[in-house]
PDB file of N, CA and C in Angstrom:
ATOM      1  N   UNK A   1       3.844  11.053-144.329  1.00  0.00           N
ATOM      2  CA  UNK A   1       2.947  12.058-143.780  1.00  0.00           C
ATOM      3  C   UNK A   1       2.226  12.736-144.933  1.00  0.00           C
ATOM      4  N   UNK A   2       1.119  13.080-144.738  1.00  0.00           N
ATOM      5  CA  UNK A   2       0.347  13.780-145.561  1.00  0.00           C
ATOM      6  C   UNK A   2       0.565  15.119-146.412  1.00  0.00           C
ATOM      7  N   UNK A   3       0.449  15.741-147.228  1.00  0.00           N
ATOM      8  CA  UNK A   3       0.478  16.714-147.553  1.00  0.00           C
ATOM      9  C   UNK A   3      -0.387  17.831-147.188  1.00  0.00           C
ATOM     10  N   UNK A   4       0.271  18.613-146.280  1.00  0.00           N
ATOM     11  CA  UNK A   4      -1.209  19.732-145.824  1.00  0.00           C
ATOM     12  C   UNK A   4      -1.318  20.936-146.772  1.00  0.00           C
ATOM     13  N   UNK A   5      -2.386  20.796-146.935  1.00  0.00           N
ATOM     14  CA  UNK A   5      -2.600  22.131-148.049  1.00  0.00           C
ATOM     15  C   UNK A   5      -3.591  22.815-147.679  1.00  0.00           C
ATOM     16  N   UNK A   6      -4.695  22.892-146.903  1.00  0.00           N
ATOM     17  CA  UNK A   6      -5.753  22.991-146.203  1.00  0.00           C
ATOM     18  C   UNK A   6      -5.615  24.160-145.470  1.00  0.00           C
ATOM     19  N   UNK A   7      -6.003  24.938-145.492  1.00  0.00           N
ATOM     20  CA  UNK A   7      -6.035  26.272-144.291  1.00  0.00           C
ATOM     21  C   UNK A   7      -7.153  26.285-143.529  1.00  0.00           C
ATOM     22  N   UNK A   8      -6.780  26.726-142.192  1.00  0.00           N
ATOM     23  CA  UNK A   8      -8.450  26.307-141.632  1.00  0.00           C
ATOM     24  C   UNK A   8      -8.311  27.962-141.041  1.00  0.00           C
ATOM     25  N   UNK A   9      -9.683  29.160-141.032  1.00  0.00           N
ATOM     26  CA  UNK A   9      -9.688  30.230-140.255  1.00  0.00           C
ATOM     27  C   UNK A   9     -10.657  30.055-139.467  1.00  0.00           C
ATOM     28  N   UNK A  10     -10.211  30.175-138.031  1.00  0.00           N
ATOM     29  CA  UNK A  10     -11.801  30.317-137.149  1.00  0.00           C
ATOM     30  C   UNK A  10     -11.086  31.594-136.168  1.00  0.00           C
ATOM     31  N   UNK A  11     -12.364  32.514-135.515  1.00  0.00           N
ATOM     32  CA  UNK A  11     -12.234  33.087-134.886  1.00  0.00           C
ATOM     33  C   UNK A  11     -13.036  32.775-133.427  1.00  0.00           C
ATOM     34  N   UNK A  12     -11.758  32.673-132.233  1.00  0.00           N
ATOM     35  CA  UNK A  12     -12.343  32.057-131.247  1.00  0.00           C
ATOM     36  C   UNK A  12     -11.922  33.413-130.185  1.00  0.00           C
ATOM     37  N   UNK A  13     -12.355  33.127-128.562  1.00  0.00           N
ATOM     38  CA  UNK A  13     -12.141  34.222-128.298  1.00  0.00           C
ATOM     39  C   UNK A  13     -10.427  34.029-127.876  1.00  0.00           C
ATOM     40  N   UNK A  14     -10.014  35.202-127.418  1.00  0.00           N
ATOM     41  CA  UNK A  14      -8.706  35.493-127.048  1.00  0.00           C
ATOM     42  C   UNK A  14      -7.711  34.868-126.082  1.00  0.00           C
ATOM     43  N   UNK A  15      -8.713  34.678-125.103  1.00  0.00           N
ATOM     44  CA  UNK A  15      -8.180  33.930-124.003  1.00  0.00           C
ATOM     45  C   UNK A  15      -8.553  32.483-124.172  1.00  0.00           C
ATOM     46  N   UNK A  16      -9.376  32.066-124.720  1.00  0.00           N
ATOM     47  CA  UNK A  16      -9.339  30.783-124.721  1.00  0.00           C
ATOM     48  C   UNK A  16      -8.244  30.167-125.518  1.00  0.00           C
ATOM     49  N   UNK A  17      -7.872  30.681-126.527  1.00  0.00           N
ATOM     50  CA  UNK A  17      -6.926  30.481-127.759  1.00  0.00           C
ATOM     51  C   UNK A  17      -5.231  30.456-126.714  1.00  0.00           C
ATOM     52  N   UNK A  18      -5.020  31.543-125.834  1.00  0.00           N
ATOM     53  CA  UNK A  18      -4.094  32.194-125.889  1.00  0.00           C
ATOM     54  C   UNK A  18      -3.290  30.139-124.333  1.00  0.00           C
ATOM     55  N   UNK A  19      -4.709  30.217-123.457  1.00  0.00           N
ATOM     56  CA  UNK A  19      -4.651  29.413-122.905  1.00  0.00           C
ATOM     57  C   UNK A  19      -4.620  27.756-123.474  1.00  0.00           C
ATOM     58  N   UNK A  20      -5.089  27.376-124.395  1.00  0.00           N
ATOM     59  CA  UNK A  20      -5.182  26.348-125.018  1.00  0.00           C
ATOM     60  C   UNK A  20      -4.020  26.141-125.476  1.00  0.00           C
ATOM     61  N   UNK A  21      -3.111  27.346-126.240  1.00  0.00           N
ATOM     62  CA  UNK A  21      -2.019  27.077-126.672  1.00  0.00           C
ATOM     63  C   UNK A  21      -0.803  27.384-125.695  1.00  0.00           C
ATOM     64  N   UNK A  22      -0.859  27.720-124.605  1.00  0.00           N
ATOM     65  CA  UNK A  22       0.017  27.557-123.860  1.00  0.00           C
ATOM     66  C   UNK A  22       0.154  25.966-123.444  1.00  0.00           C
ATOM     67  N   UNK A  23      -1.228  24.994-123.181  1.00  0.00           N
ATOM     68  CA  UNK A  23      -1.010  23.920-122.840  1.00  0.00           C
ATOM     69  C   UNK A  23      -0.560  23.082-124.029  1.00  0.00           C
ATOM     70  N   UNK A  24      -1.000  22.861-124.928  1.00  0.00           N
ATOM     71  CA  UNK A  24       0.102  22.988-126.212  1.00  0.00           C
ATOM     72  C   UNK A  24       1.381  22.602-125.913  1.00  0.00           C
ATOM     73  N   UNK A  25       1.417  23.977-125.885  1.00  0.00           N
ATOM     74  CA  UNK A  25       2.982  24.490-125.809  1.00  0.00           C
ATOM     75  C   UNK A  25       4.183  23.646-124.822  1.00  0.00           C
ATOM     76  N   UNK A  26       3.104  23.455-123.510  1.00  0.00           N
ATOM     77  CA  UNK A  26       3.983  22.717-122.399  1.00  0.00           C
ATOM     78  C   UNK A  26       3.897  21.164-122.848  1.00  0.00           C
ATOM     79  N   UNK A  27       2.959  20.666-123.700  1.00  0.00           N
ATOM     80  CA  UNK A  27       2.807  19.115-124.043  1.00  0.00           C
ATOM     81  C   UNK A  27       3.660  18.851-125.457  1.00  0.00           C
ATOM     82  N   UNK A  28       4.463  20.266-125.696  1.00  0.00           N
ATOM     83  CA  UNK A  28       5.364  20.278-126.817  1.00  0.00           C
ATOM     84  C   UNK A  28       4.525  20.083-128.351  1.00  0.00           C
ATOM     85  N   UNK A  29       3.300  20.401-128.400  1.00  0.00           N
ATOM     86  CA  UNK A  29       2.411  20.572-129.323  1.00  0.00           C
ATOM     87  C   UNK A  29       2.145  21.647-129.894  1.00  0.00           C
ATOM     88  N   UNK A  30       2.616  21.838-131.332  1.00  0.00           N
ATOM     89  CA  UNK A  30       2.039  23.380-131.957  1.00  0.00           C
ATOM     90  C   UNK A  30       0.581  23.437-132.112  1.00  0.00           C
ATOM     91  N   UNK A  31      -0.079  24.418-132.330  1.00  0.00           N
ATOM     92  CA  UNK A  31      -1.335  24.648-132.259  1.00  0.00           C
ATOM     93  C   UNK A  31      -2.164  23.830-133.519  1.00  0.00           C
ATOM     94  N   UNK A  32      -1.242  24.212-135.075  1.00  0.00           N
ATOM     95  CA  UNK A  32      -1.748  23.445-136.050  1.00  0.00           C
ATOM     96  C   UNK A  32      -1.631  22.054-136.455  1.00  0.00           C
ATOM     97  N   UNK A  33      -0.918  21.261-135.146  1.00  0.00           N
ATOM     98  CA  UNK A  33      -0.503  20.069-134.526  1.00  0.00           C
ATOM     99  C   UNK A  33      -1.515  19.609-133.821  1.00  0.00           C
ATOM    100  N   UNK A  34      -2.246  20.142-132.511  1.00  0.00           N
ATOM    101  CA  UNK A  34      -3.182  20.129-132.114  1.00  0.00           C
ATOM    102  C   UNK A  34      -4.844  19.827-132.966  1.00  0.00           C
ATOM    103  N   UNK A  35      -4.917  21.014-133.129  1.00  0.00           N
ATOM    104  CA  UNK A  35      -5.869  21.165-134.199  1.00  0.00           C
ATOM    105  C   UNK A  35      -5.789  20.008-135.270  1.00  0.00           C
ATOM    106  N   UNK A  36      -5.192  19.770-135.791  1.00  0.00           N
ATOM    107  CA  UNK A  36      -4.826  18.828-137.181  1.00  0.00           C
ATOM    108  C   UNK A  36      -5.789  17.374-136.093  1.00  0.00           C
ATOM    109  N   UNK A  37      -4.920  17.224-134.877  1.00  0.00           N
ATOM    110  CA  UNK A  37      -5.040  15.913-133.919  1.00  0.00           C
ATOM    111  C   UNK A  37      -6.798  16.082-133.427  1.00  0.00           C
ATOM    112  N   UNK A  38      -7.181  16.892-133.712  1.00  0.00           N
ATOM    113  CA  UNK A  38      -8.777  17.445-132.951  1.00  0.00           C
ATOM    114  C   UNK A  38      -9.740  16.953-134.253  1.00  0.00           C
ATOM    115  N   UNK A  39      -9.031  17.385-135.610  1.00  0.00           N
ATOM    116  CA  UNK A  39     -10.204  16.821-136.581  1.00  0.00           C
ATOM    117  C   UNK A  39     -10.239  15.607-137.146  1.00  0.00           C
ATOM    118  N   UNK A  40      -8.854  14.775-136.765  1.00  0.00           N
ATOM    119  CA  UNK A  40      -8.614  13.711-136.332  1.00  0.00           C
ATOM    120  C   UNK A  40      -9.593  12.817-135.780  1.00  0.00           C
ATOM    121  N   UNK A  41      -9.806  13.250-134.613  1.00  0.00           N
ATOM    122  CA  UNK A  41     -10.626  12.658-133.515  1.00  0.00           C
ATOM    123  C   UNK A  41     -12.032  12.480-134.187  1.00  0.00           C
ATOM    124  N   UNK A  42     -12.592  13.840-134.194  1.00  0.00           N
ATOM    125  CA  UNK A  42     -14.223  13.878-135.341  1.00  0.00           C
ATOM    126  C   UNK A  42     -14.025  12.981-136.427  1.00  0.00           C
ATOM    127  N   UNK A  43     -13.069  12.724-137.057  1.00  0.00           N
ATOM    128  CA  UNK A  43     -13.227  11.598-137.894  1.00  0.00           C
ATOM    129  C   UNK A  43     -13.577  10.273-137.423  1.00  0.00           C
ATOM    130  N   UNK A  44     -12.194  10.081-136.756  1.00  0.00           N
ATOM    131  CA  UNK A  44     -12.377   8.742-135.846  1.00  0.00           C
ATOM    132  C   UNK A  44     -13.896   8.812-134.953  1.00  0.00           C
ATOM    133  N   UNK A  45     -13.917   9.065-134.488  1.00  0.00           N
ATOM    134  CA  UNK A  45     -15.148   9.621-133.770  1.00  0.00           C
ATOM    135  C   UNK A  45     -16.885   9.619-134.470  1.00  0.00           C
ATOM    136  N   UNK A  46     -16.737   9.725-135.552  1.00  0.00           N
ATOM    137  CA  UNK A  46     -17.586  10.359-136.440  1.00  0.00           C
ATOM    138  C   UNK A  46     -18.604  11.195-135.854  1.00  0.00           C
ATOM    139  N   UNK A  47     -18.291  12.363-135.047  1.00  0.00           N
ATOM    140  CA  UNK A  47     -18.453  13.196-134.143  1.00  0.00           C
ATOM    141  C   UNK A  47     -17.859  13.755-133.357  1.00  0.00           C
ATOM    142  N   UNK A  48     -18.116  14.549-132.172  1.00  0.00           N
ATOM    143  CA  UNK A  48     -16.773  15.041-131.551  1.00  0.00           C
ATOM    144  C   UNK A  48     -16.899  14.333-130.604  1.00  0.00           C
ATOM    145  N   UNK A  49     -15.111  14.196-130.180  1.00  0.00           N
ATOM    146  CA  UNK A  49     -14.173  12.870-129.631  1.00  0.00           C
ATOM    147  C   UNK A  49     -14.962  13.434-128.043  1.00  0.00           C
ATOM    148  N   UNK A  50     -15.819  14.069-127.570  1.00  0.00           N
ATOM    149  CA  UNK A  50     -16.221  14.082-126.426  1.00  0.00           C
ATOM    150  C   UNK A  50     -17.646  14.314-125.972  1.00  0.00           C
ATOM    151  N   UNK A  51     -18.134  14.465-125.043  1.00  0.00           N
ATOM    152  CA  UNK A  51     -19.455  14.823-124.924  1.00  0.00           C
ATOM    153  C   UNK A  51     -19.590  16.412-124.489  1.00  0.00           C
ATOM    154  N   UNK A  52     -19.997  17.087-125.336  1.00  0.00           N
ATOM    155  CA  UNK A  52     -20.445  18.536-124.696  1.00  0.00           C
ATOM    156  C   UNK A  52     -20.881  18.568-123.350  1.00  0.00           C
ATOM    157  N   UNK A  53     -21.129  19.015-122.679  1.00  0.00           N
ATOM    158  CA  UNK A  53     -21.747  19.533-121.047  1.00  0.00           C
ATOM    159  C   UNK A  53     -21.534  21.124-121.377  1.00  0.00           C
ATOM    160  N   UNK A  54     -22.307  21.316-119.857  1.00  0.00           N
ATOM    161  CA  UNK A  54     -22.199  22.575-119.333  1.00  0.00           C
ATOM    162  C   UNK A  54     -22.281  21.877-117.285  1.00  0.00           C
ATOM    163  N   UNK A  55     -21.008  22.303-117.209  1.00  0.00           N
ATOM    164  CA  UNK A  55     -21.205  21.539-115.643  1.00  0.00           C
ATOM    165  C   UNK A  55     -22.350  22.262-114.476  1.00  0.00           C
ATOM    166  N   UNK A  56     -23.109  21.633-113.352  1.00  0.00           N
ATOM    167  CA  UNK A  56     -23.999  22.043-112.567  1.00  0.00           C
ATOM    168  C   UNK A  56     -22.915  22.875-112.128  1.00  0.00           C
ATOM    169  N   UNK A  57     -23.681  23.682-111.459  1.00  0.00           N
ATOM    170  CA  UNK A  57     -22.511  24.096-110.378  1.00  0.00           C
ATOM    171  C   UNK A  57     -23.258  23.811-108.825  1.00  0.00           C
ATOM    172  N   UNK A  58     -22.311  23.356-108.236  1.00  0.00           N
ATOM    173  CA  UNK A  58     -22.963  22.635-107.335  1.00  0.00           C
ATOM    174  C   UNK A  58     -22.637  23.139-105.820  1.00  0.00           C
ATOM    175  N   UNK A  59     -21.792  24.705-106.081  1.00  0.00           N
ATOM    176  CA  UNK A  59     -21.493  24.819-104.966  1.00  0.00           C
ATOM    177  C   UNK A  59     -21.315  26.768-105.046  1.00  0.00           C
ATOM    178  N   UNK A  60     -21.629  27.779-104.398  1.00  0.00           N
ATOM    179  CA  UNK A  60     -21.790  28.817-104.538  1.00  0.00           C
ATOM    180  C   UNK A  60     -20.518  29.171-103.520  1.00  0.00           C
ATOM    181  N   UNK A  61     -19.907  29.955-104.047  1.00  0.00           N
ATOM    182  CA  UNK A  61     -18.616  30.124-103.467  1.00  0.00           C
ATOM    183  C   UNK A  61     -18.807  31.512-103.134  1.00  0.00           C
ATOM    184  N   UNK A  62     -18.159  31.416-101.289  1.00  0.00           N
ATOM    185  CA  UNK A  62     -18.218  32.943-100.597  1.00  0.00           C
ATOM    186  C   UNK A  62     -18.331  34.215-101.797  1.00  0.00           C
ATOM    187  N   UNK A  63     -17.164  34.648-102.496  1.00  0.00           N
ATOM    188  CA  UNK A  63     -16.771  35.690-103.540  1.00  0.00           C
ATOM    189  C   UNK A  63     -18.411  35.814-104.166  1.00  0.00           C
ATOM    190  N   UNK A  64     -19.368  34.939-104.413  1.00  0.00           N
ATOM    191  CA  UNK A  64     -20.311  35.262-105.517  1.00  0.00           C
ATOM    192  C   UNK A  64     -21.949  35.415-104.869  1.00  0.00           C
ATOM    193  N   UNK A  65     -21.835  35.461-102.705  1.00  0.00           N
ATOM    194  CA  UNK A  65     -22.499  35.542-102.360  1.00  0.00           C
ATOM    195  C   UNK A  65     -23.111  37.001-101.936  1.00  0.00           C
ATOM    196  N   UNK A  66     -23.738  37.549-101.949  1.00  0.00           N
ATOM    197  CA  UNK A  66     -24.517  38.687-100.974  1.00  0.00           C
ATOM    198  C   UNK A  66     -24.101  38.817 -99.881  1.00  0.00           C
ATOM    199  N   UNK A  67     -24.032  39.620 -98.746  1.00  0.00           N
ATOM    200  CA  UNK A  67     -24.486  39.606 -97.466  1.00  0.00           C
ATOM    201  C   UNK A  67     -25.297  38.466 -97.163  1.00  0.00           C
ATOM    202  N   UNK A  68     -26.734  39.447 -97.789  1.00  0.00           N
ATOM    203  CA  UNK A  68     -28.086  38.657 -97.344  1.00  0.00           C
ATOM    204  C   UNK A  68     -27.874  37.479 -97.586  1.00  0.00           C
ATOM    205  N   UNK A  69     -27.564  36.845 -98.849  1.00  0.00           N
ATOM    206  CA  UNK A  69     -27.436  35.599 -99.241  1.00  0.00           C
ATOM    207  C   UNK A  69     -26.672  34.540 -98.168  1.00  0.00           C
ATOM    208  N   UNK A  70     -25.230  34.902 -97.576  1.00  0.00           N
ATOM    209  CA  UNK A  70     -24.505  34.662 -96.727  1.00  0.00           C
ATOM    210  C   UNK A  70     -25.145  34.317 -95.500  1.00  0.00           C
ATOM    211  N   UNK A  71     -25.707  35.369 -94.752  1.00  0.00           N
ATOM    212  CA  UNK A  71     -26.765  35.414 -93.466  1.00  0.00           C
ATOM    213  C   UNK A  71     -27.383  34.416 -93.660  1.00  0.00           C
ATOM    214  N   UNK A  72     -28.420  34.477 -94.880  1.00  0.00           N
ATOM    215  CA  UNK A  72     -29.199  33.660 -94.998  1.00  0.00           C
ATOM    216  C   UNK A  72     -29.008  31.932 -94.679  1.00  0.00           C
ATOM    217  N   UNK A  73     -27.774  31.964 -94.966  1.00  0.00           N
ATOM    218  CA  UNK A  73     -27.095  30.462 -95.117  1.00  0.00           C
ATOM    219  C   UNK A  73     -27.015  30.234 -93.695  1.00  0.00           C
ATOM    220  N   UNK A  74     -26.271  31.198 -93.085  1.00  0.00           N
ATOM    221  CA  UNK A  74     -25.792  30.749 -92.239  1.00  0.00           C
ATOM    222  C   UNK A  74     -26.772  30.691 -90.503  1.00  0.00           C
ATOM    223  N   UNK A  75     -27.652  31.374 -91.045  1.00  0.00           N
ATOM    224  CA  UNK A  75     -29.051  31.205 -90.399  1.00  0.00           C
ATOM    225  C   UNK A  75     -29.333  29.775 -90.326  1.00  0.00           C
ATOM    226  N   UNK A  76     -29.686  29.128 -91.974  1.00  0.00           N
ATOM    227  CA  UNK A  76     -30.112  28.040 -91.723  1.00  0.00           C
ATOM    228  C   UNK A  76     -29.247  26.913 -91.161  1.00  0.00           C
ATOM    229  N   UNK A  77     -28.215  26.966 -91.406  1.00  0.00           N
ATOM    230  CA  UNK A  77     -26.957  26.131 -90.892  1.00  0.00           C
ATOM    231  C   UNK A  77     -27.503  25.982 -88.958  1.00  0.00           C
ATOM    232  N   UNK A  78     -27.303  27.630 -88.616  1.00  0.00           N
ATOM    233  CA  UNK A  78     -27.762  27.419 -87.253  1.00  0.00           C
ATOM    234  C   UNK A  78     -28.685  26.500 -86.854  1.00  0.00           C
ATOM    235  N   UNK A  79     -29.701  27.195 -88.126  1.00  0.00           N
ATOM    236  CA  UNK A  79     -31.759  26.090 -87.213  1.00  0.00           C
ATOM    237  C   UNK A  79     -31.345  24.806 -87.617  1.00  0.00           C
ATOM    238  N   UNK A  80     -30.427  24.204 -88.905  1.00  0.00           N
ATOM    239  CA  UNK A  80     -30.414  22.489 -88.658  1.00  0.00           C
ATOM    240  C   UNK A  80     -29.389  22.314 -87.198  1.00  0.00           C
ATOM    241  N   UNK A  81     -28.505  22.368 -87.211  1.00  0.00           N
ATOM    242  CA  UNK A  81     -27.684  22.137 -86.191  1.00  0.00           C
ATOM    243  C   UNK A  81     -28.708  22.409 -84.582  1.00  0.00           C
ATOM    244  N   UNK A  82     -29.495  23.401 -84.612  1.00  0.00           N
ATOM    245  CA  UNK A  82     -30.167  23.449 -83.240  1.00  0.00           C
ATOM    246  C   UNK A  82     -31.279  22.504 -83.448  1.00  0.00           C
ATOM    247  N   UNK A  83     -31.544  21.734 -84.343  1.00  0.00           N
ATOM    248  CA  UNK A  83     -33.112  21.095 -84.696  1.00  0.00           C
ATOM    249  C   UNK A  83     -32.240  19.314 -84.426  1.00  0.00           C
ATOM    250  N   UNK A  84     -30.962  19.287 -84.964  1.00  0.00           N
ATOM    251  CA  UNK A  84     -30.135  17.622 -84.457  1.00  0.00           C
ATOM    252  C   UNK A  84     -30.572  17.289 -86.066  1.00  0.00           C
ATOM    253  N   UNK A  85     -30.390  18.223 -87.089  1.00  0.00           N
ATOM    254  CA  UNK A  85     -29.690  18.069 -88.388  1.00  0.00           C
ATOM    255  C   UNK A  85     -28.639  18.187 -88.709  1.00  0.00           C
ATOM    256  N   UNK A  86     -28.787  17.442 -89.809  1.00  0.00           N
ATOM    257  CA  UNK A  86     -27.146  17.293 -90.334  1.00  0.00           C
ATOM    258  C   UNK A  86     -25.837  16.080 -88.996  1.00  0.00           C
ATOM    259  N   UNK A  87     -24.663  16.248 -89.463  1.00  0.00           N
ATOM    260  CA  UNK A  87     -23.558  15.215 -89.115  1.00  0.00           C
ATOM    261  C   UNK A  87     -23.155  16.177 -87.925  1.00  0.00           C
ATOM    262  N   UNK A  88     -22.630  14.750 -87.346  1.00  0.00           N
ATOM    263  CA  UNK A  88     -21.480  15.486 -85.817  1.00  0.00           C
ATOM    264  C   UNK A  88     -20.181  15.700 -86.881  1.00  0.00           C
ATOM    265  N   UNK A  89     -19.154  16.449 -85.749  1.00  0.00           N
ATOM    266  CA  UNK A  89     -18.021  16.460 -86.639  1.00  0.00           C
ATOM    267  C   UNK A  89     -17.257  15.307 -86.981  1.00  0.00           C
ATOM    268  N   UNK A  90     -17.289  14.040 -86.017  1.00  0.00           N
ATOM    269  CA  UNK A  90     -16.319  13.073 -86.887  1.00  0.00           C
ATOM    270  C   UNK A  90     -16.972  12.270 -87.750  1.00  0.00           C
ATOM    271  N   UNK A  91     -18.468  12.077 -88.080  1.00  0.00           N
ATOM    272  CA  UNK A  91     -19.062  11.983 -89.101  1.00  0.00           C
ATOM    273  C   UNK A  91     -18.933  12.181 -90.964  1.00  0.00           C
ATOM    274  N   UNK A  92     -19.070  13.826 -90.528  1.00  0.00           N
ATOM    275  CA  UNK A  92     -18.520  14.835 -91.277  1.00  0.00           C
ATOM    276  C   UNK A  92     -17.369  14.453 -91.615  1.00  0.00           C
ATOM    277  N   UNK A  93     -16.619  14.983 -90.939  1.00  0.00           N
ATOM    278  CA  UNK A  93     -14.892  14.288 -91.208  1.00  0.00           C
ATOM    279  C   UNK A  93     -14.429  12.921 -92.008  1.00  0.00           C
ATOM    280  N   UNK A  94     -14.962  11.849 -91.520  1.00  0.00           N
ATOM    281  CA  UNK A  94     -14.788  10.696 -92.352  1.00  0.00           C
ATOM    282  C   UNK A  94     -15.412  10.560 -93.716  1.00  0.00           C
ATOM    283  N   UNK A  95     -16.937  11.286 -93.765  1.00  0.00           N
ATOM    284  CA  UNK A  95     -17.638  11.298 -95.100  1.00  0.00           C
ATOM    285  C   UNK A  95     -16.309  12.224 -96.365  1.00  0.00           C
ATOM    286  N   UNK A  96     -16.396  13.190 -95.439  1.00  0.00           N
ATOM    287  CA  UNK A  96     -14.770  14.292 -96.932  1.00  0.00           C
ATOM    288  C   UNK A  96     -13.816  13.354 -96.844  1.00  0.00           C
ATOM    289  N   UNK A  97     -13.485  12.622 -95.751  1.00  0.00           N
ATOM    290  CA  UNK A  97     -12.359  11.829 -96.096  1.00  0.00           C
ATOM    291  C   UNK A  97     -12.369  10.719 -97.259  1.00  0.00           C
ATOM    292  N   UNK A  98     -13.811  10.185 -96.989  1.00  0.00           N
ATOM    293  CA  UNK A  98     -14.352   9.126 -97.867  1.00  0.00           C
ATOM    294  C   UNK A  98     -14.521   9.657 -99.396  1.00  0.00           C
ATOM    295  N   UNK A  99     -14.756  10.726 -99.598  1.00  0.00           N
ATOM    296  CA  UNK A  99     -15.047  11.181-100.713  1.00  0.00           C
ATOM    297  C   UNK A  99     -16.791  11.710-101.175  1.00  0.00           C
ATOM    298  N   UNK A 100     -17.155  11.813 -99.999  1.00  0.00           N
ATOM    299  CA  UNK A 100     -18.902  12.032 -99.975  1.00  0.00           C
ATOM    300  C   UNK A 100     -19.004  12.934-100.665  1.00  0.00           C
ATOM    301  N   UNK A 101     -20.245  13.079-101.543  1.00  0.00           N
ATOM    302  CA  UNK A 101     -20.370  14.452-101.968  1.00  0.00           C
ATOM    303  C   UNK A 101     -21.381  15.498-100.873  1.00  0.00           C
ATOM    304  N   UNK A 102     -20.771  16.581-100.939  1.00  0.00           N
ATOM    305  CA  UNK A 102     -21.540  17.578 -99.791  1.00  0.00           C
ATOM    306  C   UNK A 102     -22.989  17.102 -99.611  1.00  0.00           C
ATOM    307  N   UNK A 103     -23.621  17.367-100.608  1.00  0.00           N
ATOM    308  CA  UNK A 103     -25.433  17.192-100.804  1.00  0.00           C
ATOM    309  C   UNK A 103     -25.402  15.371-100.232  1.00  0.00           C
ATOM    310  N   UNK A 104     -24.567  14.653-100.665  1.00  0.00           N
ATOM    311  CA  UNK A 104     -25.191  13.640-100.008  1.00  0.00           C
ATOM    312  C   UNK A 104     -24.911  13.003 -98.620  1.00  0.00           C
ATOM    313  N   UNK A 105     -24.169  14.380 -97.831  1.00  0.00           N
ATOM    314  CA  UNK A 105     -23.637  14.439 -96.826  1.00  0.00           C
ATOM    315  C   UNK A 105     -24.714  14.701 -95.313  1.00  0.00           C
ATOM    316  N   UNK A 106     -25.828  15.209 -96.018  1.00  0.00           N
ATOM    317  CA  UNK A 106     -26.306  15.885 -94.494  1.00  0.00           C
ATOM    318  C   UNK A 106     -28.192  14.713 -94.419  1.00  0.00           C
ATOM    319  N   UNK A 107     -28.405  14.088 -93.343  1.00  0.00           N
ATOM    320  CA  UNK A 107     -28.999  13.279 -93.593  1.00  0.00           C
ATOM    321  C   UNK A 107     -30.404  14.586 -92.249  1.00  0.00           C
ATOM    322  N   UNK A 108     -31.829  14.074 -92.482  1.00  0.00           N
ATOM    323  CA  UNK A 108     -33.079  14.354 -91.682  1.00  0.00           C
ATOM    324  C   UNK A 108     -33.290  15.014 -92.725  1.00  0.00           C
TER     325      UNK A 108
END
């Protein structure tokens, strides 16, 4: 094994650190174990071992809606369903079963 002599300081935020090293922790990995295995990777890698993103978000969850916003939805939900948009329910049903994604769920 190598000789580590190397100190590395970064300041990251609190919770990300505190969470990262709990999973660590449960995969029986110390942090400067981890880390050591991460610049690892950028080597091997000759870049980092993953692709950056920032994920869509693809779905607005009750907690982050308005009222209005809410209404609004559920307004339109009404006019497709009274117009013979969108799926019946066992339609519906088999597409989540299938693995459909929502958006490519509602057809007119």
């Amino acid at each position: 094994m190598a000789n580590k002599t190397a100190n590395v300081n970064a300041r990251v935020e609190e919770d990300v650190k505190r969470e990262a090293e709990n999973i660590l922790a449960n995969m029986g990995i110390p942090a400067s174990v981890g880390i050591n295995m991460f610049y690892h990777q950028i080597i091997y890698c000759h870049g980092l071992p993953f692709r950056p993103v920032v994920p869509k978000k693809t779905q607005q969850s009750l907690e982050d809606m308005t009222r209005a916003e809410f209404d609004a939805r559920m307004a339109a939900g009404l006019a497709d369903a009274k117009a013979g948009r969108g799926l019946g329910v066992e339609d519906a049903f088999d597409q989540l079963i299938a693995g459909t994604p929502a958006g490519e769920a509602v057809n007119g």
